[in-house]
Protein backbone atom coordinates (compact mmCIF):
# COMPACT_ATOMS: atom_id res chain seq x y z
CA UNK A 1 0.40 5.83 30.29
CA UNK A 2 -1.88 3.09 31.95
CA UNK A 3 -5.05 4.58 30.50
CA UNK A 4 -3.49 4.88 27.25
CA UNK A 5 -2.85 1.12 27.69
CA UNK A 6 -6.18 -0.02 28.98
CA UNK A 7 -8.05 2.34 26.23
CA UNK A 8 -5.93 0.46 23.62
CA UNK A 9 -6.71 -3.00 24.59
CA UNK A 10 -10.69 -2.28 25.26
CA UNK A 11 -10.31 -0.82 20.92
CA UNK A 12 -8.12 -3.51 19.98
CA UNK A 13 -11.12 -6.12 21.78
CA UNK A 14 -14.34 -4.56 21.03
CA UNK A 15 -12.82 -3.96 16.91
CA UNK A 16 -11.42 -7.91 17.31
CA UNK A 17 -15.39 -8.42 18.24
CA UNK A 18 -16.81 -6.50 15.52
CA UNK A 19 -14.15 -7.41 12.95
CA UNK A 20 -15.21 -11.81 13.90
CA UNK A 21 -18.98 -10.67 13.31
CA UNK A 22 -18.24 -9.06 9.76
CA UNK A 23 -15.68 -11.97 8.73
CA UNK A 24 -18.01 -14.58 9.48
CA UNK A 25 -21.39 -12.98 8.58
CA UNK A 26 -19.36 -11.74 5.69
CA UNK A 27 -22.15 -13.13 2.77
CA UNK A 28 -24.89 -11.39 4.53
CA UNK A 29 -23.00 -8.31 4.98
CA UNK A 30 -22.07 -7.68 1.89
CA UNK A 31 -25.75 -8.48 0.51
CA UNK A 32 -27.14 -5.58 2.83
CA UNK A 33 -24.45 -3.37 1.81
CA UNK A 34 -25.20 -3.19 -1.93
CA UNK A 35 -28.66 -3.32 -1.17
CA UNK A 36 -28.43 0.22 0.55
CA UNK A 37 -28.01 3.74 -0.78
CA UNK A 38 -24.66 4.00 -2.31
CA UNK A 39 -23.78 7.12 -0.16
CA UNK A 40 -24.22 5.27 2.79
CA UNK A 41 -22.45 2.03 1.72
CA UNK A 42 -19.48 4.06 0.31
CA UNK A 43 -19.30 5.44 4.02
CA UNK A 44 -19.70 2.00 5.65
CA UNK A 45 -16.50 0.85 3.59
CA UNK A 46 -14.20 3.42 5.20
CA UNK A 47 -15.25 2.66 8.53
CA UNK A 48 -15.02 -1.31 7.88
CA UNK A 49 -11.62 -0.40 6.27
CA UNK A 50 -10.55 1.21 10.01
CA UNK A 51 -11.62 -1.72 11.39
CA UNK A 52 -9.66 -4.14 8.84
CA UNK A 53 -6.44 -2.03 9.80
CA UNK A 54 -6.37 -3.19 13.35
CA UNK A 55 -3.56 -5.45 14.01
CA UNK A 56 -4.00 -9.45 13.41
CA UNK A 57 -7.41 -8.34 11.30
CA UNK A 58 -9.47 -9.80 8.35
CA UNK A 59 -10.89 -8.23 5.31
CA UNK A 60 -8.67 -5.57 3.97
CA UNK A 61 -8.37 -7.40 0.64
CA UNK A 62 -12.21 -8.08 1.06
CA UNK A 63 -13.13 -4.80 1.40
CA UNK A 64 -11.93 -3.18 -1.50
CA UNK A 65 -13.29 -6.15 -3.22
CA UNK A 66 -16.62 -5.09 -2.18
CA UNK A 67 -15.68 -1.47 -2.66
CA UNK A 68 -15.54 -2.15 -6.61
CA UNK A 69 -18.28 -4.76 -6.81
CA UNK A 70 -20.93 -2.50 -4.86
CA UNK A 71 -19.90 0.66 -6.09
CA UNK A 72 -19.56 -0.92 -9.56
CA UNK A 73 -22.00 1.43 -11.19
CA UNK A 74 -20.18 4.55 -10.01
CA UNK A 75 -16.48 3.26 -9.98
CA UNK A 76 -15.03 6.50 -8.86
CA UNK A 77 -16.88 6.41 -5.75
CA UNK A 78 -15.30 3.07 -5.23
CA UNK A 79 -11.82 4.63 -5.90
CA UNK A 80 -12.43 7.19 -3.90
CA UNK A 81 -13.55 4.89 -1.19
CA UNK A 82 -11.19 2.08 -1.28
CA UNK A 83 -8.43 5.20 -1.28
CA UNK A 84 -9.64 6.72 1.44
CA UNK A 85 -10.11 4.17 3.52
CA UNK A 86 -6.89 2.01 3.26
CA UNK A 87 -5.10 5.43 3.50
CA UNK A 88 -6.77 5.97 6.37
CA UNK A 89 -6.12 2.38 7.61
CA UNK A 90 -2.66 2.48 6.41
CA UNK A 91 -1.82 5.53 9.33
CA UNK A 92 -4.02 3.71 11.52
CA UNK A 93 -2.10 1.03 11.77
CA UNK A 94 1.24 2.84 11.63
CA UNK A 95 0.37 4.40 14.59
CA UNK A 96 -0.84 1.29 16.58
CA UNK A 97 2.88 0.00 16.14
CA UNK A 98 4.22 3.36 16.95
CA UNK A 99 2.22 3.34 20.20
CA UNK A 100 4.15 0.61 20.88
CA UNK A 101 7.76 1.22 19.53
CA UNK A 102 9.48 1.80 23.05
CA UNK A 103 7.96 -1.20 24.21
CA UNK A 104 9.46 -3.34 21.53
CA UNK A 105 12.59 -1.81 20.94
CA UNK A 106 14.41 -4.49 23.12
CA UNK A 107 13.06 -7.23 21.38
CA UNK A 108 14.55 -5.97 18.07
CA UNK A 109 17.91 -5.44 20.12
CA UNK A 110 17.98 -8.98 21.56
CA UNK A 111 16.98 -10.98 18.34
CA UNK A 112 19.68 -10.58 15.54
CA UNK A 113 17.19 -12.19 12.89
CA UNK A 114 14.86 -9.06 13.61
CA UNK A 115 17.58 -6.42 13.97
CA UNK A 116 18.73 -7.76 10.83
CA UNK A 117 15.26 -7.51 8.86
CA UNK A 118 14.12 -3.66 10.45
CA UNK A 119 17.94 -2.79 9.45
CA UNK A 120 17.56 -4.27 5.63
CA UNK A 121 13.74 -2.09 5.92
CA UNK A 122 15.27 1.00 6.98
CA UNK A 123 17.89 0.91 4.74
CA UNK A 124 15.58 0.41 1.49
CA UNK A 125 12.35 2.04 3.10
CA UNK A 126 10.95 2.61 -0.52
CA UNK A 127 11.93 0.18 -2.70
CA UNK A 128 10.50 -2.53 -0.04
CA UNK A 129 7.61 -0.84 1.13
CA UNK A 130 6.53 -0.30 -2.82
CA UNK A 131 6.80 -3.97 -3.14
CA UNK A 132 5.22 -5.20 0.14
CA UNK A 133 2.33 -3.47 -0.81
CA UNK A 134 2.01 -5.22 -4.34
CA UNK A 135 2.94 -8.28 -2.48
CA UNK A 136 1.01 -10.61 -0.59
CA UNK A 137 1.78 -9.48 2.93
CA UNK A 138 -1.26 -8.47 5.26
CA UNK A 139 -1.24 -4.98 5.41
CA UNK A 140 -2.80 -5.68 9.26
CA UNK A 141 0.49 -7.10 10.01
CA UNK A 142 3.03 -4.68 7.45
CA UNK A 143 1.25 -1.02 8.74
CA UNK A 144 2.02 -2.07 12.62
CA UNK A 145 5.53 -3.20 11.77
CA UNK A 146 6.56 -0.27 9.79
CA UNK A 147 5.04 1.43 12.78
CA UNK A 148 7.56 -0.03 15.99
CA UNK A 149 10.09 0.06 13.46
CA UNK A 150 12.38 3.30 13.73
CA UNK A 151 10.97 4.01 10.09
CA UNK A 152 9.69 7.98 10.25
CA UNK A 153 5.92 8.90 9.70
CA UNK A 154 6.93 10.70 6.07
CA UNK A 155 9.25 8.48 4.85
CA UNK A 156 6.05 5.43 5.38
CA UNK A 157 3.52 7.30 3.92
CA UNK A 158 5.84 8.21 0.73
CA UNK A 159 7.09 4.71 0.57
CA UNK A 160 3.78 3.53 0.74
CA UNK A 161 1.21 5.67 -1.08
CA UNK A 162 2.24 4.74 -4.90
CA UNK A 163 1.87 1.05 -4.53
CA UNK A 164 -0.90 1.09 -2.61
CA UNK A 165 -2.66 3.22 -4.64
CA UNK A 166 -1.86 1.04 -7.77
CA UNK A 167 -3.19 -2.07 -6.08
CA UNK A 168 -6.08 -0.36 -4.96
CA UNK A 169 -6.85 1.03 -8.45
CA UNK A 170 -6.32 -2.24 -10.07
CA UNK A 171 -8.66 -4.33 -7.79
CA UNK A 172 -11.30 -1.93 -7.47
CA UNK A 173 -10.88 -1.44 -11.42
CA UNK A 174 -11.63 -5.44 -12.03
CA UNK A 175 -13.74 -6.64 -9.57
CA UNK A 176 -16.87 -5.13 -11.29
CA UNK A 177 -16.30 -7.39 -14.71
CA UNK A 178 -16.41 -10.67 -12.25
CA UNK A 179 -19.85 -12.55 -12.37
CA UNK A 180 -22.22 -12.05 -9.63
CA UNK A 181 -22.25 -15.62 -8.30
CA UNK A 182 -18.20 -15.45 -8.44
CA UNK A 183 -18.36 -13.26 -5.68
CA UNK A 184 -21.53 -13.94 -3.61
């Protein structure tokens, strides 16, 4: 259980590491990803979409931003990868929390604000998740909750598939008609 521990926090501090480089080198990033072959940048997305799914992380939003404005000339590759990649993200993040649902239990127990709000989740698992992920919420913060909740892995991923995938669609379907300065 301790390496389990220790192997999570080295992850959590080397992706915190890369995750500061790409948010604040962000411009340049994103200029020598749609410079590249669209093959590789389509896999580059997924993996920066892992990294945006660590807890307390930037860029998710960003990223399938980019997804549709590089990929513009082939949207379905940016479908594909903005799919793929928050799905991806989406379970990675699930699972961080669940890693850690034990651990938190108590908390959820001692604070009746918190047992209240997991209770009102559980309860309406797919109206709510549907509508968090249309919503404003960080998915970096929603995926880990939903994860030390006592929500189950099925019920998350059917709860949270249809509006992700709508969201997804829709940005990745506009972001191509902004101008190029808009962006940049």
């Amino acid at each position: 259980m301790v390496w389990l521990l220790i192997a999570a926090a080295v992850l959590l501090v080397f992706f915190f590491f890369v995750g500061r480089i790409i948010v604040d080198n962000l411009q340049d990033f994103l200029s020598w990803l749609s410079s590249i072959r669209r093959g590789y940048a389509f896999l580059i997305i997924i993996a920066v979409f892992q990294i945006c799914a660590f807890p307390f992380m930037q860029g998710y939003f960003l990223m399938e931003l980019a997804s549709g404005f590089i990929l513009r000339d082939t949207i379905w590759l940016a479908f594909i990868a903005s799919i793929v990649g928050g799905e991806i993200g989406m379970v990675t993040g699930f699972m961080w929390g669940y890693a850690f649902r034990k651990r938190t239990a108590t908390y959820f127990e001692e604070s009746p604000r918190l047992k209240l709000s997991m209770t009102l989740i559980e309860n309406n698992v797919y109206k709510l998740l549907f509508l968090f992920r249309l919503g404003p919420i960080p998915y970096s913060i929603l995926n880990p909750l939903c994860g030390v909740s006592t929500i189950k892995f099925p019920q998350y991923v059917l709860a949270s598939l249809p509006g992700l995938i709508i969201e997804q669609v829709l940005v990745v379907r506009y972001t191509p008609s902004f101008d190029d300065g808009a962006i940049f």
